[in-house]
C-alpha atoms as a PDB file:
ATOM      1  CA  UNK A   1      91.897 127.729  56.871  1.00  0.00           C
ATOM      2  CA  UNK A   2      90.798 129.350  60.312  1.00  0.00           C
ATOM      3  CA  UNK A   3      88.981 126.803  62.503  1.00  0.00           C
ATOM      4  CA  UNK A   4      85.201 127.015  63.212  1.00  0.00           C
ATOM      5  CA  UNK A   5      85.865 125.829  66.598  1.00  0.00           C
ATOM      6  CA  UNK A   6      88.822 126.668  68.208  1.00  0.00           C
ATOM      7  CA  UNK A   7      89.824 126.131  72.647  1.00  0.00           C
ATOM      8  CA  UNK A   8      92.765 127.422  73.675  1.00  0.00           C
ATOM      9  CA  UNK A   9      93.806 125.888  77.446  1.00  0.00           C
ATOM     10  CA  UNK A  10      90.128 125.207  77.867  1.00  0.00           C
ATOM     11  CA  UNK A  11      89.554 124.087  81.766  1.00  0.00           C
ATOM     12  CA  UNK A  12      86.341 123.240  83.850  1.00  0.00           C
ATOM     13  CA  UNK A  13      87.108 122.133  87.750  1.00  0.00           C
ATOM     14  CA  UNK A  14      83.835 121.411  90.024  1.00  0.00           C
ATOM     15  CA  UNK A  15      85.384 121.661  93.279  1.00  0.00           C
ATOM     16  CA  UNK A  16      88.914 119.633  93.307  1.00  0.00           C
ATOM     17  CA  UNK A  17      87.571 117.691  90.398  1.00  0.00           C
ATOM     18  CA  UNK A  18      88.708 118.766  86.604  1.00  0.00           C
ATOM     19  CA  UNK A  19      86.398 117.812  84.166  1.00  0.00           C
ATOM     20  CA  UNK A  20      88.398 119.183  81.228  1.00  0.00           C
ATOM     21  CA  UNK A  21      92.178 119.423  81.752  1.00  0.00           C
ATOM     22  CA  UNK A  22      94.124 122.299  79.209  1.00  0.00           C
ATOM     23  CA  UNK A  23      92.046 121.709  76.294  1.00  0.00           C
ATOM     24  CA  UNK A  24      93.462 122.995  72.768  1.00  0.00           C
ATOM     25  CA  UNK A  25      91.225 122.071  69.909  1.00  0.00           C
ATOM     26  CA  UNK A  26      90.738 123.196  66.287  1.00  0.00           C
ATOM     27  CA  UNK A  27      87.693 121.921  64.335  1.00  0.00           C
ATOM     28  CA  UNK A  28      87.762 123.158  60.595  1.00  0.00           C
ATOM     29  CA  UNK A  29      84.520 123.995  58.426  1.00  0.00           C
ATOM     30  CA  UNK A  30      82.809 121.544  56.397  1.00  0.00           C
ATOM     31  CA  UNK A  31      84.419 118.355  58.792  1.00  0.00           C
ATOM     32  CA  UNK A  32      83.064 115.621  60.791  1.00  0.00           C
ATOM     33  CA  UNK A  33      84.663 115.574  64.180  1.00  0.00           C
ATOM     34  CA  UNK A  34      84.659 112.642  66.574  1.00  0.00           C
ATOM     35  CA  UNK A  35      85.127 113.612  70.135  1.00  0.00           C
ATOM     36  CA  UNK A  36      85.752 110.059  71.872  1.00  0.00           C
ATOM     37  CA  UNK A  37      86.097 108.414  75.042  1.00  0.00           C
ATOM     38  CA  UNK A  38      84.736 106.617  77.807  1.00  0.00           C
ATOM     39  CA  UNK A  39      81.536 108.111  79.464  1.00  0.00           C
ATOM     40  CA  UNK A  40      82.771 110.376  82.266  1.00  0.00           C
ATOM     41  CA  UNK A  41      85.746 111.747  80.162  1.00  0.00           C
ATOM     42  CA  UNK A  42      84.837 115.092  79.909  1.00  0.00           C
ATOM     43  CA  UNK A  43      82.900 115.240  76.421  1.00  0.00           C
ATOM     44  CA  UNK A  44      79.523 116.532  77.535  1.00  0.00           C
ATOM     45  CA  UNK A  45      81.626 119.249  79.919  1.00  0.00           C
ATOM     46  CA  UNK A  46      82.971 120.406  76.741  1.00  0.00           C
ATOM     47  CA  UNK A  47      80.338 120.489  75.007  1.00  0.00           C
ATOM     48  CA  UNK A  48      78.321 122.088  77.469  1.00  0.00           C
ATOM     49  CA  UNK A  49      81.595 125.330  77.199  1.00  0.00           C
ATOM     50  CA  UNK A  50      81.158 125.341  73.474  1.00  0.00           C
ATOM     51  CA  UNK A  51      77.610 125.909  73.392  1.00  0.00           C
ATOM     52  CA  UNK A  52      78.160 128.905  76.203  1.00  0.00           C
ATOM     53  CA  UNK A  53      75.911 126.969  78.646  1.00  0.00           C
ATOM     54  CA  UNK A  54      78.635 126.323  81.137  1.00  0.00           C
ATOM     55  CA  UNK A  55      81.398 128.835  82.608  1.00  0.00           C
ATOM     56  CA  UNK A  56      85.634 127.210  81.948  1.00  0.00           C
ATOM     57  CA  UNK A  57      87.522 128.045  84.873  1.00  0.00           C
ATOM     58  CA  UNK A  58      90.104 129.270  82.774  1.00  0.00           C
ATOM     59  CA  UNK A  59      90.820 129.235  78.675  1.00  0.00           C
ATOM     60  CA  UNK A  60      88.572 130.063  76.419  1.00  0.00           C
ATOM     61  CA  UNK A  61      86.204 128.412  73.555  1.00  0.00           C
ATOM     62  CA  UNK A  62      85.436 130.285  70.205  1.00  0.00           C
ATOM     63  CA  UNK A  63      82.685 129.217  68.239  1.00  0.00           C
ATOM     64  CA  UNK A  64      82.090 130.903  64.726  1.00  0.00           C
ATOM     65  CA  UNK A  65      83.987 133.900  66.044  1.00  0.00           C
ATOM     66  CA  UNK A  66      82.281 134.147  68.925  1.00  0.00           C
ATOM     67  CA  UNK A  67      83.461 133.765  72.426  1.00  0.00           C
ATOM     68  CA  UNK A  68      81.246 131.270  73.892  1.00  0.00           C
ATOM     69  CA  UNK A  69      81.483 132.947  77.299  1.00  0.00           C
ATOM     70  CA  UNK A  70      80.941 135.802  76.599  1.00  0.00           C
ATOM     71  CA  UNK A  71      79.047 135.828  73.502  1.00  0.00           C
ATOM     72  CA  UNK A  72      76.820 132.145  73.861  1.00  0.00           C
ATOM     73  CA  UNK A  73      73.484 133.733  72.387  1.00  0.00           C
ATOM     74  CA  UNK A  74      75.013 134.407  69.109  1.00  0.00           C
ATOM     75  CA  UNK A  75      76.620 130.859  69.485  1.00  0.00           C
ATOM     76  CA  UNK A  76      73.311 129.589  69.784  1.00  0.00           C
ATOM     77  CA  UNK A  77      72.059 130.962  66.685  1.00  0.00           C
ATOM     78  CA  UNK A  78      75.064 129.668  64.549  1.00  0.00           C
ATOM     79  CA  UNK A  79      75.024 126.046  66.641  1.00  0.00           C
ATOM     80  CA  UNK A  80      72.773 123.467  66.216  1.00  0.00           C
ATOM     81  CA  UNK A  81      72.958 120.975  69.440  1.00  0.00           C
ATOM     82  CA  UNK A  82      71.585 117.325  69.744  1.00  0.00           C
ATOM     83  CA  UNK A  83      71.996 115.969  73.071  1.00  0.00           C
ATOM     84  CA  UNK A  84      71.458 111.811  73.702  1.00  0.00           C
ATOM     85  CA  UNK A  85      68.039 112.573  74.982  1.00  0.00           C
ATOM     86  CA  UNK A  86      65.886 115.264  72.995  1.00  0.00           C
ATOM     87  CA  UNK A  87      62.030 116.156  74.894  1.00  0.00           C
ATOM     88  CA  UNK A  88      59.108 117.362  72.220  1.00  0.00           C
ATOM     89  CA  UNK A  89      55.412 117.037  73.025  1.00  0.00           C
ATOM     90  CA  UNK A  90      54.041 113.778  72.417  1.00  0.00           C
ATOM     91  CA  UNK A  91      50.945 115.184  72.016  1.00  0.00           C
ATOM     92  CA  UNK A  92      51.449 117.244  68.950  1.00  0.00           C
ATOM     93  CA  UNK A  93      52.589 115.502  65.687  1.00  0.00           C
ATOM     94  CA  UNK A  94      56.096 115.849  63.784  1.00  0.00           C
ATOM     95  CA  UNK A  95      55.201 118.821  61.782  1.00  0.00           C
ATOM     96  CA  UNK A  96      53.537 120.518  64.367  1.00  0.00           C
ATOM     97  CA  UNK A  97      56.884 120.441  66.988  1.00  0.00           C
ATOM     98  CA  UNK A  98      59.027 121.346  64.360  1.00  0.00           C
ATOM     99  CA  UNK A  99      57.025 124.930  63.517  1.00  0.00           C
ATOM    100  CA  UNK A 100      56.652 125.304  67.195  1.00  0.00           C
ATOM    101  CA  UNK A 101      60.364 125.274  67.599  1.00  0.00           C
ATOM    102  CA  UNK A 102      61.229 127.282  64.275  1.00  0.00           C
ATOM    103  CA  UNK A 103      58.696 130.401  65.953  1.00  0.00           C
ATOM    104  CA  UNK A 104      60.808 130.371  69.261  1.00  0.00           C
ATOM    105  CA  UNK A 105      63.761 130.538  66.559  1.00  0.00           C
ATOM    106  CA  UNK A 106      62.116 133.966  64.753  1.00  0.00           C
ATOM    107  CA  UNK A 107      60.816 131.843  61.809  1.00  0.00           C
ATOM    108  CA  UNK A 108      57.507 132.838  60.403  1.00  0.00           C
ATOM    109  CA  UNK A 109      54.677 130.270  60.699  1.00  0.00           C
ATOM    110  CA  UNK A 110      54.385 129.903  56.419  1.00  0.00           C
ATOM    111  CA  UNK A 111      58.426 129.694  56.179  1.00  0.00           C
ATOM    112  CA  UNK A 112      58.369 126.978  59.515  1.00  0.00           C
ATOM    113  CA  UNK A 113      55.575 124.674  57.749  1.00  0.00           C
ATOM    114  CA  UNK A 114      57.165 124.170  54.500  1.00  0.00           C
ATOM    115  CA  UNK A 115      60.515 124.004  55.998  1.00  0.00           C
ATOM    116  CA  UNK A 116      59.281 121.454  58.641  1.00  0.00           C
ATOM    117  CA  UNK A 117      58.089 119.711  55.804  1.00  0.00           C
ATOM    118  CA  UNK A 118      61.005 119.758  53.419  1.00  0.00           C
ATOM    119  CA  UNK A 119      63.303 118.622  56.541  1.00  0.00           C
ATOM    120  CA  UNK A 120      60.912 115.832  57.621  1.00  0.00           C
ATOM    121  CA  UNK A 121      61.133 114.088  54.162  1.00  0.00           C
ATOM    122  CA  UNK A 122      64.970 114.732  54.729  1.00  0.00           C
ATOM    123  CA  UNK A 123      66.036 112.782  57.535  1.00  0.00           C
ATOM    124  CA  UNK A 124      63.433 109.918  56.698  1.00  0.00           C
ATOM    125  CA  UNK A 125      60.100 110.500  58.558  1.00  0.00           C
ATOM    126  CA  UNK A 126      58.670 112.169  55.182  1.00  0.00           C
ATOM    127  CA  UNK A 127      55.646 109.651  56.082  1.00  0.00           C
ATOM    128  CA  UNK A 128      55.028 110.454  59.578  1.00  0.00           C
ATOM    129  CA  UNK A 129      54.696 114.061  59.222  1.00  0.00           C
ATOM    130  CA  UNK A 130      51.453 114.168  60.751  1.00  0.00           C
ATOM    131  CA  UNK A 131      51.452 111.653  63.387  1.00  0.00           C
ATOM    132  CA  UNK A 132      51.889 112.352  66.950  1.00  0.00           C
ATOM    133  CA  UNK A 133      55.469 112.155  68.158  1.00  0.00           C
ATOM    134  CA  UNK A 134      53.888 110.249  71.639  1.00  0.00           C
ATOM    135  CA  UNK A 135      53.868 107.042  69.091  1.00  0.00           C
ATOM    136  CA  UNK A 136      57.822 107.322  67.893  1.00  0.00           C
ATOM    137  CA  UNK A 137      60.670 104.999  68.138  1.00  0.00           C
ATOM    138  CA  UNK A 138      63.793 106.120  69.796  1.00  0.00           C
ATOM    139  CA  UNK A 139      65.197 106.333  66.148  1.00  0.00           C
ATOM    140  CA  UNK A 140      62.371 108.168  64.901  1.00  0.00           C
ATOM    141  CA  UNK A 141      62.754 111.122  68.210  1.00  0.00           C
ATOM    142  CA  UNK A 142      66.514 111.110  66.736  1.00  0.00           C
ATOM    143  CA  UNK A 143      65.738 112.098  63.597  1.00  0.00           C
ATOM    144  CA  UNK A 144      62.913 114.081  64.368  1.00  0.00           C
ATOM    145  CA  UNK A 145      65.863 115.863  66.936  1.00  0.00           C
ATOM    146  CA  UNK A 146      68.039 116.640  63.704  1.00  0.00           C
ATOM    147  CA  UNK A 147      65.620 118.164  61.970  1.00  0.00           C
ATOM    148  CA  UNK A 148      64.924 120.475  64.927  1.00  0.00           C
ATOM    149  CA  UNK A 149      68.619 120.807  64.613  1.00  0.00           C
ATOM    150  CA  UNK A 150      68.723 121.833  61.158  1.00  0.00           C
ATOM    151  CA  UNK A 151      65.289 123.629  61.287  1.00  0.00           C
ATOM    152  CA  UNK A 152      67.135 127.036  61.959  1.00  0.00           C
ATOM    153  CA  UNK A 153      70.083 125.943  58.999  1.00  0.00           C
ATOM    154  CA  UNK A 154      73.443 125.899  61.805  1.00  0.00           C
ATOM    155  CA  UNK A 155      77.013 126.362  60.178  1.00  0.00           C
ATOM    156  CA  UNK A 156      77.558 123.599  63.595  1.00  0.00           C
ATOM    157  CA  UNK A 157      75.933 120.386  64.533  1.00  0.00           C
ATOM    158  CA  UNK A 158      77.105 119.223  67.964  1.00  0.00           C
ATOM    159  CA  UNK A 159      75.907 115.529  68.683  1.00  0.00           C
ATOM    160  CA  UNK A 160      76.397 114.486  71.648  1.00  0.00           C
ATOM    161  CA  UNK A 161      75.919 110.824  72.026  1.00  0.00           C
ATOM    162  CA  UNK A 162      72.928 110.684  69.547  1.00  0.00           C
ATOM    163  CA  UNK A 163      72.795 106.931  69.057  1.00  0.00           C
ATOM    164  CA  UNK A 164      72.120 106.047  72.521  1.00  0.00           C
ATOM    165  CA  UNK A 165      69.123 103.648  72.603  1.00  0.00           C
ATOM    166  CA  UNK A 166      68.787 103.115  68.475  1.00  0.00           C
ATOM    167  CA  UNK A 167      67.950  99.602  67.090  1.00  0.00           C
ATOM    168  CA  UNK A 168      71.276  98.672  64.775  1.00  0.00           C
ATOM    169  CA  UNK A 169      69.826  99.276  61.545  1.00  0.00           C
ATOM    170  CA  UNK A 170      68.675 102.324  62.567  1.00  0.00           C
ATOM    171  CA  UNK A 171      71.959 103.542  63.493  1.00  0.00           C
ATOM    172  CA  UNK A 172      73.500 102.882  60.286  1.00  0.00           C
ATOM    173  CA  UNK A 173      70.731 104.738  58.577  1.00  0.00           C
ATOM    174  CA  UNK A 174      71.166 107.611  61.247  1.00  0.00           C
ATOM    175  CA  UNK A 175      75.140 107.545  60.690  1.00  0.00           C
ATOM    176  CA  UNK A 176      74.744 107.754  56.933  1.00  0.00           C
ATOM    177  CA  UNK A 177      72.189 111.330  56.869  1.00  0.00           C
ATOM    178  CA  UNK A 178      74.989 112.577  59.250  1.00  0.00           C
ATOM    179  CA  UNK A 179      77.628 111.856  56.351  1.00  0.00           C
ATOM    180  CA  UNK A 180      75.779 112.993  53.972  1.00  0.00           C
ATOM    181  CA  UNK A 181      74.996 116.274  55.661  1.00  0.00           C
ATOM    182  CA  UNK A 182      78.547 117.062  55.652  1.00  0.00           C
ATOM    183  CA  UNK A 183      79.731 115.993  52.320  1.00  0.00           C
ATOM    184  CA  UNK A 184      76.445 117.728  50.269  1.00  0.00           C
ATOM    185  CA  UNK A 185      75.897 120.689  53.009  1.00  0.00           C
ATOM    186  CA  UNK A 186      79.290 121.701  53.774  1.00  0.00           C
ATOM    187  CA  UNK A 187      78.189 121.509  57.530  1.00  0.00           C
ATOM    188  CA  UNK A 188      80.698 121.149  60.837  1.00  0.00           C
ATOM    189  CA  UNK A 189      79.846 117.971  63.082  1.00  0.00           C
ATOM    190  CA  UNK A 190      81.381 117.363  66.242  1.00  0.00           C
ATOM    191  CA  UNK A 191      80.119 113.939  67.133  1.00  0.00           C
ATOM    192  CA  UNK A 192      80.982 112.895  70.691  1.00  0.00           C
ATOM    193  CA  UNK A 193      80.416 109.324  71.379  1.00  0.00           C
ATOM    194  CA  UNK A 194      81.996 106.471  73.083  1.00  0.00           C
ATOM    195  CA  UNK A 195      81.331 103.884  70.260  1.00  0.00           C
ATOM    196  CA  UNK A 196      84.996 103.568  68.303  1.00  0.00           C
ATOM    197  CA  UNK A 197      83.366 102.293  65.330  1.00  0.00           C
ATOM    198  CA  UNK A 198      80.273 104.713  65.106  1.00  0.00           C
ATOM    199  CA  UNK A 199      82.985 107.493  65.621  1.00  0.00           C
ATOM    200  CA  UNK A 200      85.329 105.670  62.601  1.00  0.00           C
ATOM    201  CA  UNK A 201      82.393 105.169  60.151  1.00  0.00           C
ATOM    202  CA  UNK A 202      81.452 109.325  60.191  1.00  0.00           C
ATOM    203  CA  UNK A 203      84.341 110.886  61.015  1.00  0.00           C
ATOM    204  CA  UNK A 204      87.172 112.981  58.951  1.00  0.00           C
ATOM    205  CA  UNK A 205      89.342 113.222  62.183  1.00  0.00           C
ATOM    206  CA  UNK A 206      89.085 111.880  65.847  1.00  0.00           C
ATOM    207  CA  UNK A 207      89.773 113.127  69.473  1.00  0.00           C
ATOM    208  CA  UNK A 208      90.984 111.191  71.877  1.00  0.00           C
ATOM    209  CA  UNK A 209      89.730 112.054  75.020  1.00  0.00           C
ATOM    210  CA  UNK A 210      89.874 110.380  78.765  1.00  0.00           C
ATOM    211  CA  UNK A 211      89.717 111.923  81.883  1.00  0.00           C
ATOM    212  CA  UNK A 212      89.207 115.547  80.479  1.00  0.00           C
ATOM    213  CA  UNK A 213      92.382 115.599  78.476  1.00  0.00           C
ATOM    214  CA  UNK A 214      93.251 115.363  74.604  1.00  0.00           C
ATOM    215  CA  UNK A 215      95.554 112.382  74.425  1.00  0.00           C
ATOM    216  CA  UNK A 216      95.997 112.667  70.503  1.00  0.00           C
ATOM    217  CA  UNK A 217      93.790 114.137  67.390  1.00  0.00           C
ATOM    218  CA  UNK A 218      94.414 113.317  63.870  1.00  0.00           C
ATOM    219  CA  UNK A 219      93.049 110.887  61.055  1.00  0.00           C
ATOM    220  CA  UNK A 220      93.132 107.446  61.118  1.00  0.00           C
ATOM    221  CA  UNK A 221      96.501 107.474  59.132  1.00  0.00           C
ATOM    222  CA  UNK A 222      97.962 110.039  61.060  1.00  0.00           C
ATOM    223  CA  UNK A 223      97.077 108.443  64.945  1.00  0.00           C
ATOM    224  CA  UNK A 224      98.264 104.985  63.397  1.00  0.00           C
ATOM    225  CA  UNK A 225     101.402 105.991  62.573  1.00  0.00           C
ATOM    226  CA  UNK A 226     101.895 108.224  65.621  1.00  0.00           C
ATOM    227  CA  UNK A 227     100.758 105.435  67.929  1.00  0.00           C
ATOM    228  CA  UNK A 228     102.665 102.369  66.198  1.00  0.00           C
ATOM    229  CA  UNK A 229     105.608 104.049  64.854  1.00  0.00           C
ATOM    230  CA  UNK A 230     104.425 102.875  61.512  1.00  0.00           C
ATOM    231  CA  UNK A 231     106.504 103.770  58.348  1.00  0.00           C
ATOM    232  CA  UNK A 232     105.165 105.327  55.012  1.00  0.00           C
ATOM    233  CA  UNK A 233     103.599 101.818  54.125  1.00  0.00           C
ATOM    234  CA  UNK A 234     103.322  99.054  56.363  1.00  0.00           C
ATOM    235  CA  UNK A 235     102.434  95.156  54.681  1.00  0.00           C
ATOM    236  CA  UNK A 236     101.245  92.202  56.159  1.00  0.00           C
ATOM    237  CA  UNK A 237     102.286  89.403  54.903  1.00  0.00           C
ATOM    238  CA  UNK A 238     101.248  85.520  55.439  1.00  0.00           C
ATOM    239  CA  UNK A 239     104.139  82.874  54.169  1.00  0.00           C
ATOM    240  CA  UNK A 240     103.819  79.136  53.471  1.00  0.00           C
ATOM    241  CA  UNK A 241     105.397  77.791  56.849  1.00  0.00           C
ATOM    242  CA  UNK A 242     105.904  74.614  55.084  1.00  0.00           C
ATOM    243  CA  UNK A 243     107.920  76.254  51.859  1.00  0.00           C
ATOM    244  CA  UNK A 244     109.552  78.699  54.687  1.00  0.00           C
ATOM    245  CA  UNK A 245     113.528  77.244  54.428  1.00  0.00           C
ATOM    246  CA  UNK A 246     114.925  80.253  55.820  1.00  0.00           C
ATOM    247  CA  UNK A 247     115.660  81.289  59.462  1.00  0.00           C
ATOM    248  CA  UNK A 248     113.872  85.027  60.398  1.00  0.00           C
ATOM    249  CA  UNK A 249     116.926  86.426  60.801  1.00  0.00           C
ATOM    250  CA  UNK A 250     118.687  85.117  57.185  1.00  0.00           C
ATOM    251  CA  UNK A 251     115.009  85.914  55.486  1.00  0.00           C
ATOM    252  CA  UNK A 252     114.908  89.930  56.959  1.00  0.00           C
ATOM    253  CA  UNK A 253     118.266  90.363  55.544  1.00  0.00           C
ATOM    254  CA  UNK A 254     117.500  88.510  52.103  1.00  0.00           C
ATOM    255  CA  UNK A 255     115.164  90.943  51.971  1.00  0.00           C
ATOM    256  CA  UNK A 256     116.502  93.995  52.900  1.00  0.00           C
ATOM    257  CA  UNK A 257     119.457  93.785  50.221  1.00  0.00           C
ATOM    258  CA  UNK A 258     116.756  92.464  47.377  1.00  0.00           C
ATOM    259  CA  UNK A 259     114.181  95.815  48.492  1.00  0.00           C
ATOM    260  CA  UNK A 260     116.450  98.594  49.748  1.00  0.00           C
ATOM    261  CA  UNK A 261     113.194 100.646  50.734  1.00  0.00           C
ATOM    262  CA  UNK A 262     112.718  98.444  53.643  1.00  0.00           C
ATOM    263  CA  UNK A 263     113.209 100.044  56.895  1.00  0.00           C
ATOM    264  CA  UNK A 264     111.889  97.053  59.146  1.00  0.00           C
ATOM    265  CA  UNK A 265     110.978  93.502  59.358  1.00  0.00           C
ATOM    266  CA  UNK A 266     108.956  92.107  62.225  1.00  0.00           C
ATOM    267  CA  UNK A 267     107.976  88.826  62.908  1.00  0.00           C
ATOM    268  CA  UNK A 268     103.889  88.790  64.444  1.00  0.00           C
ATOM    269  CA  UNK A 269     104.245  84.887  64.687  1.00  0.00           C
ATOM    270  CA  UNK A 270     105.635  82.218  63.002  1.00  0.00           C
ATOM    271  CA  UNK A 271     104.212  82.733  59.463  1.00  0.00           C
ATOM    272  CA  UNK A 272     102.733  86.433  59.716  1.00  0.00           C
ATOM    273  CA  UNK A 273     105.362  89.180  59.206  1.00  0.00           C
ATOM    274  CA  UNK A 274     105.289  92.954  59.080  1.00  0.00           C
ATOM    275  CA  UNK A 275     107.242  94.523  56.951  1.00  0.00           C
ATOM    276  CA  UNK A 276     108.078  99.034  56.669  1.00  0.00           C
ATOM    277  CA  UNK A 277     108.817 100.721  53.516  1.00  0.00           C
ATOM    278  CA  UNK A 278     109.283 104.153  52.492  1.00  0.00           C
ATOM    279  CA  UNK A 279     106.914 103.018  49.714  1.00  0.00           C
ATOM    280  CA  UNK A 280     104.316 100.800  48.490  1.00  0.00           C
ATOM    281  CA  UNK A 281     106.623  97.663  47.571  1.00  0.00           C
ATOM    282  CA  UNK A 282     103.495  94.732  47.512  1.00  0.00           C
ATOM    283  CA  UNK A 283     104.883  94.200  43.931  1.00  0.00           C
ATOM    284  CA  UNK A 284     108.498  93.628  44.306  1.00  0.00           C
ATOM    285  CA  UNK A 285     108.120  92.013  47.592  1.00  0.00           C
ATOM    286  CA  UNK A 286     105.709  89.290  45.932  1.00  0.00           C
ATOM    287  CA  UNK A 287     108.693  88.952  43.756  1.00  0.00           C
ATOM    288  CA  UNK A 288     111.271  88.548  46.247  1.00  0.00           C
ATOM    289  CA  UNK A 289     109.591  86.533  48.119  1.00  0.00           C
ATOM    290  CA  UNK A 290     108.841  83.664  45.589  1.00  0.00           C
ATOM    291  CA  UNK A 291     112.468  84.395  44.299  1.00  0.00           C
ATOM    292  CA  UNK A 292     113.658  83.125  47.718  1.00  0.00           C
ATOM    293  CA  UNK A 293     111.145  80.010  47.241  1.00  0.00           C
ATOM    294  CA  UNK A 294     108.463  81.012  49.939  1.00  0.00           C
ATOM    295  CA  UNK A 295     105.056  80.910  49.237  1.00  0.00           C
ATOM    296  CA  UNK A 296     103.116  83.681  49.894  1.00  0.00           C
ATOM    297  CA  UNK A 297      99.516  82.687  51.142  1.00  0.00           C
ATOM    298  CA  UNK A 298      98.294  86.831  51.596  1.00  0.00           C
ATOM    299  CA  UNK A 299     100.284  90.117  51.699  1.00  0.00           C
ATOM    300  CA  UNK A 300      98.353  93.348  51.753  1.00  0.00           C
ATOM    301  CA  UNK A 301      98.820  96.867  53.041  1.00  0.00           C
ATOM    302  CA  UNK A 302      98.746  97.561  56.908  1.00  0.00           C
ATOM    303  CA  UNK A 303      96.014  99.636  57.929  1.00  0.00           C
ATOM    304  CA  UNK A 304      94.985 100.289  62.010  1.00  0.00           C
ATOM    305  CA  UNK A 305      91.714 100.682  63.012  1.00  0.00           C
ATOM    306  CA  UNK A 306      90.623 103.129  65.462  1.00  0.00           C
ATOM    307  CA  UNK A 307      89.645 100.326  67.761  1.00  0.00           C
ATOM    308  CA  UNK A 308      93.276  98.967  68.069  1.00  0.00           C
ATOM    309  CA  UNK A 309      94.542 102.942  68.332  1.00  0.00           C
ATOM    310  CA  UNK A 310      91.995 103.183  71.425  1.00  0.00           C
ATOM    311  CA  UNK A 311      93.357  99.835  72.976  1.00  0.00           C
ATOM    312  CA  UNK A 312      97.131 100.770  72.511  1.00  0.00           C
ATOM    313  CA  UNK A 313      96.234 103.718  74.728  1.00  0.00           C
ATOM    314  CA  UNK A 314      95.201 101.326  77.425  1.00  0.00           C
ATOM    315  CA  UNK A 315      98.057  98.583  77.131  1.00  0.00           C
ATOM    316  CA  UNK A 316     100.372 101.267  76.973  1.00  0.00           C
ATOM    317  CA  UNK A 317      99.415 102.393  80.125  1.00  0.00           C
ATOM    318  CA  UNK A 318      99.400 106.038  78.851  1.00  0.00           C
ATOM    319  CA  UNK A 319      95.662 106.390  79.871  1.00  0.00           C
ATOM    320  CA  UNK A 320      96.565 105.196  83.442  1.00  0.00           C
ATOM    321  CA  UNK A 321      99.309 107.652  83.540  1.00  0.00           C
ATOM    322  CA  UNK A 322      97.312 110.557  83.525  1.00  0.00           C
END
């Protein structure tokens, strides 16, 4: 599949600074993105490159086939952009901004109004469609943003920190139309944000980005087992200390010879182990485990969240490094 988005050595200095460091990145129609790291890593410069509003020293950015250099008005009309801080006239209601913006787009006043309308009742604010936007929530200029955003139907949504200043509730509801976009419109969203778990509940595949470089990309599954050396399947497993007659050492090879998938055996603490297969062995290793007389309190399937991925970064030193 060719990407939608694709950089190739993409690189933005502002005098001896670089904002964005070699950057190659392939975003794929119809997925949600997540561009993440720490404010000041380079996101918004990147963003700025892919929407054509800011010159790379060197590299390139294409954007629907377009170069965004040299080609960022017809980027414009394929890219709809949401920054963390969208302006409309207070003084005109909902509906009224919305077929403002859809003229300036070449949209016909009759097509703009029923649009507006269709799109209001969309993204929640179905019953505000006539009241000035001067009396809106944060939450309520967010939404009221993706509409604009989808008022002139992009095959790209860039977000760019969209959440910022949303009450919690409001930000699941906003993270769920963003989801749902995707999965029933086929749309690309590139989601830049520096909240790990915002970024994990949307997203097909993440970026990991600090001081304008791409430390690693991938899905959860992928950056897990990058970043931890993790095998196939990895279980967690909690044993009855007291029932626990065995030494570490005599248990991991009691094991090994009963389950010849397993590849590894590590002990977290004194009752918690970690334990690699080539497969999923929860079953037989439930079996060999009360074979060998140890009660098993839990054992379930090993799975890393994006927020202990980010932190290995940081222990690691890798981040640091750079």
């Amino acid at each position: 599949m060719k990407p939608i988005i694709d950089t190739y050595k993409l690189r933005k200095k502002y005098g001896d600074t670089i904002a964005v460091d070699s950057l190659n990145l392939s975003i794929y129609p119809g997925e949600v993105f997540g561009l993440l790291g720490p404010n000041g890593a380079g996101k918004s410069t990147t963003i700025l490159m892919l929407m054509g509003l800011s010159e790379p020293t060197f590299g390139k950015a294409m954007v629907c086939s377009y170069d965004a250099s040299k080609q960022p008005l017809e980027v414009k009309k394929k890219v709809g952009f949401l920054p963390d801080n969208v302006g409309f006239y207070k003084s005109r209601t909902a509906l009224e901004n919305l077929i403002f913006i859809a003229q300036l787009n070449g949209i016909s006043f009759d097509e703009a109004k029923v649009k507006g309308q269709e799109l209001l009742v969309k993204v929640g604010l179905g019953d505000v469609i006539n009241k000035k936007v001067g009396a809106f929530s944060k939450g309520m200029i967010q939404r009221l943003g993706l509409a604009e955003v989808l008022i002139k139907d992009p095959e790209v949504i860039i977000l760019d920190e969209p959440t910022t200043g949303i009450d919690p509730s409001g930000i699941k509801d906003f993270l769920n139309l963003i989801v749902s976009l995707s999965k029933k419109e086929q749309r690309t969203v590139l989601f830049s944000s520096h909240h790990l778990h915002q970024v994990q509940h949307v997203c097909d595949r993440v970026g990991i980005f600090v001081k304008g470089r791409l430390l690693a990309c991938g899905d959860m599954q992928t950056l897990s087992k990058e970043l931890f050396n993790m095998d196939a399947y990895s279980v967690e497993v909690e044993v009855d200390c007291e029932r626990l007659s065995l030494t570490a050492e005599e248990l991991k090879r009691r094991l090994q010879t009963e389950i010849s998938s397993i590849s590894n055996i590590q002990f977290l603490d004194e009752k918690n182990l970690l334990i690699g297969s080539g497969k999923d062995i929860r079953l037989e290793l439930n079996k060999a485990l009360l074979a060998l007389g140890i009660g098993v309190v839990t054992l379930k399937e090993k799975h890393y969240g994006l927020d202990e991925i980010y932190q290995k970064y940081f222990e690691g030193g890798k981040i640091n490094d750079l």
